[in-house]
Protein backbone atom coordinates (compact mmCIF):
# COMPACT_ATOMS: atom_id res chain seq x y z
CA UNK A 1 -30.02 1.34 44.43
CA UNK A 2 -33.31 1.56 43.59
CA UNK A 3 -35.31 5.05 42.28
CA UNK A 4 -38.96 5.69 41.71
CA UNK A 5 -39.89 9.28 39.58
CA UNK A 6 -43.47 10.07 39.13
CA UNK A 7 -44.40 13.04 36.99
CA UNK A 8 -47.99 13.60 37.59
CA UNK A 9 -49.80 16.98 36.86
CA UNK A 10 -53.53 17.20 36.34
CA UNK A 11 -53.99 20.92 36.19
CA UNK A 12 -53.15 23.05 33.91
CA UNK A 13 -55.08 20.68 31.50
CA UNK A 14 -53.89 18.58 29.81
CA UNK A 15 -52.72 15.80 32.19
CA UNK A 16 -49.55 14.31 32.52
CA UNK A 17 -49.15 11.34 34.39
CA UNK A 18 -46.13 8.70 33.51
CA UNK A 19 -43.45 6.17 36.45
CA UNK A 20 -41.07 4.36 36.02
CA UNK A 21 -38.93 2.91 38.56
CA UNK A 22 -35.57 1.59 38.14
CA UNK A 23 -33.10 -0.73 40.04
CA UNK A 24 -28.84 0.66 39.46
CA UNK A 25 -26.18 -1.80 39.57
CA UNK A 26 -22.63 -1.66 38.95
CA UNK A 27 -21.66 -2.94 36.31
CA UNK A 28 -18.18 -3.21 33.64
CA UNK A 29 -19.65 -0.79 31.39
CA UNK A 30 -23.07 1.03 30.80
CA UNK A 31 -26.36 -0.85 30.14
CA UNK A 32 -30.05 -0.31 30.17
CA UNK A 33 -32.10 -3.45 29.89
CA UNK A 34 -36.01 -3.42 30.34
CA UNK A 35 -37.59 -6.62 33.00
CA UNK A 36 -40.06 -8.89 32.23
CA UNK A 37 -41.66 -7.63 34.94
CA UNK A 38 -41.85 -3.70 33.81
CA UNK A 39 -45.65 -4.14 32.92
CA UNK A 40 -46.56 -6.86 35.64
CA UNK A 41 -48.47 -4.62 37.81
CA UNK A 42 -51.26 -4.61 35.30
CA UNK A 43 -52.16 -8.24 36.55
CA UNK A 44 -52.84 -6.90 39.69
CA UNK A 45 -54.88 -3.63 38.35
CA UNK A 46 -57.04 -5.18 35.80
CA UNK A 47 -56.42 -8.97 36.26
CA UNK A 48 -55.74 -12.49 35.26
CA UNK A 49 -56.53 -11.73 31.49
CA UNK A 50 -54.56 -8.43 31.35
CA UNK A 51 -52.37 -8.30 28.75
CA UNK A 52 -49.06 -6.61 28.09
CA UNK A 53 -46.27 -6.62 25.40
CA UNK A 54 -48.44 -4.78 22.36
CA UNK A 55 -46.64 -2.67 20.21
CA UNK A 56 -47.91 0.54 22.65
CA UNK A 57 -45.78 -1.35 25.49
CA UNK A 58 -42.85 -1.86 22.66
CA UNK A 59 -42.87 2.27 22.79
CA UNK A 60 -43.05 2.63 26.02
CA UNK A 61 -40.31 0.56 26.51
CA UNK A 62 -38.18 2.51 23.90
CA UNK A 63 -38.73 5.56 25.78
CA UNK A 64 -37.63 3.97 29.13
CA UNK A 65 -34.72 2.92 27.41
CA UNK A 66 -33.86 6.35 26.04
CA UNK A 67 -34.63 8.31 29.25
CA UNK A 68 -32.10 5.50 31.03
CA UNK A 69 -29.35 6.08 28.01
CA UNK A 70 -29.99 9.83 27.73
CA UNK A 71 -29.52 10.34 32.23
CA UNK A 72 -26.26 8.27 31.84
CA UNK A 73 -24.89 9.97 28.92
CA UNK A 74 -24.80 12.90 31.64
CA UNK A 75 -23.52 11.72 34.51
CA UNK A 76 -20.34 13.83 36.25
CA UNK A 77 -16.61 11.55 35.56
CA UNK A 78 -16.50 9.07 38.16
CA UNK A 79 -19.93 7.80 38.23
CA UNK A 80 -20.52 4.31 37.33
CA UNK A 81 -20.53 2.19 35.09
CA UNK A 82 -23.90 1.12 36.00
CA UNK A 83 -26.56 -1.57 34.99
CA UNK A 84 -29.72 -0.05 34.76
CA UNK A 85 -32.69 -2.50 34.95
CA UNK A 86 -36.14 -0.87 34.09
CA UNK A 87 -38.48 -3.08 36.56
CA UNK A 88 -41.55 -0.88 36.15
CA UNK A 89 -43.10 1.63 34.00
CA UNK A 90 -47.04 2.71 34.32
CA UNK A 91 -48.75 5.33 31.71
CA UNK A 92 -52.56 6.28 31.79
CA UNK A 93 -53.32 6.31 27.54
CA UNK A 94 -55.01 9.20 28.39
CA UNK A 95 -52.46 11.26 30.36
CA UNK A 96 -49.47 10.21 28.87
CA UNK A 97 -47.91 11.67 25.81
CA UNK A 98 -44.98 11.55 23.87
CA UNK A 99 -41.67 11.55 25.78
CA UNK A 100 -42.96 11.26 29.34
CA UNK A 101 -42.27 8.04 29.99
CA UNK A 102 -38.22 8.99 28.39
CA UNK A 103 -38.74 11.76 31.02
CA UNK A 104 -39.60 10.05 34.01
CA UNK A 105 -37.12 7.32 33.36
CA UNK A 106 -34.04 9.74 33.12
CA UNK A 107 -35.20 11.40 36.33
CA UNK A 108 -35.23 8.11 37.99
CA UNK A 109 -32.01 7.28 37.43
CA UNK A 110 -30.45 10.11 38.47
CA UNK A 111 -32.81 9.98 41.81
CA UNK A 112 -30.61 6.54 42.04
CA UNK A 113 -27.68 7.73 41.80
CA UNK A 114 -28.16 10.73 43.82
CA UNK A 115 -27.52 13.17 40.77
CA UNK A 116 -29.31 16.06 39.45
CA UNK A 117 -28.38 17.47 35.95
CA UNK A 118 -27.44 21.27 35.57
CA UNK A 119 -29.45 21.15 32.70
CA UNK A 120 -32.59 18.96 33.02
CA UNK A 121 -35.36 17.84 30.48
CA UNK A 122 -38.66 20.19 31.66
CA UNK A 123 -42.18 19.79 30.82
CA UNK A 124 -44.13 23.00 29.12
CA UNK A 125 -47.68 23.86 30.33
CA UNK A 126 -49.17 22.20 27.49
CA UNK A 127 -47.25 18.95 28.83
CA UNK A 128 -44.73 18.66 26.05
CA UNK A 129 -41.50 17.37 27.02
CA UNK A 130 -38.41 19.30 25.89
CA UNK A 131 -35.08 17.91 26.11
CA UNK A 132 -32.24 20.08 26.29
């Protein structure tokens, strides 16, 4: 199963803009691992010389991984376990703040796996992301 989540807002200011898609596969026990590939579509945005893996990207990829930990952690009995491979995540460094990416990555695993939390993280109208 593959998910996509997208939180994008561009009024009221400030923006918010972060995407991360994720592949779910069972597995014998939770995990969250991060592709290779999670920053490859730079290549095609900006080119040959793009570059990714700088210690922004090593944030980025922390969030993902906490946003994949934090939507299994509240999954009903009886789902999973699950492999959850982070295969892309895109940010704007202007639009995209602390905690968006985490956001956008729990969302897309649930979206996977067809769930939707009683309880989930919001964003305010100043885009700050508040996890119950």
């Amino acid at each position: 199963m593959e998910a996509t989540f997208r939180l994008a807002r561009l009024v009221p200011f400030p923006p918010v803009y972060a995407s991360v898609t994720v592949r779910v596969v069972p597995a014998d026990g939770d995990e969250v691992e991060v592709g290779d590939e999670a920053f490859a579509w730079r290549l095609e945005a900006y080119g040959p010389h793009a570059c990714y893996g700088a210690p922004y990207d090593a944030d980025l990829i922390a969030e993902a991984e906490e946003g994949a930990h934090y939507a299994l952690a509240r999954l009903p009995a009886g789902v999973g376990p699950v492999r959850v491979q982070v295969v892309d995540v895109r940010e704007r460094p202007v639009d995209t703040g602390p905690g968006q990416v985490k956001f956008a990555a729990a969302h897309a695993v649930w979206r996977a796996l067809g769930h939707e939390p009683a309880d989930p993280p919001t964003v305010t109208a100043g885009g700050e992301v508040v996890f119950p």
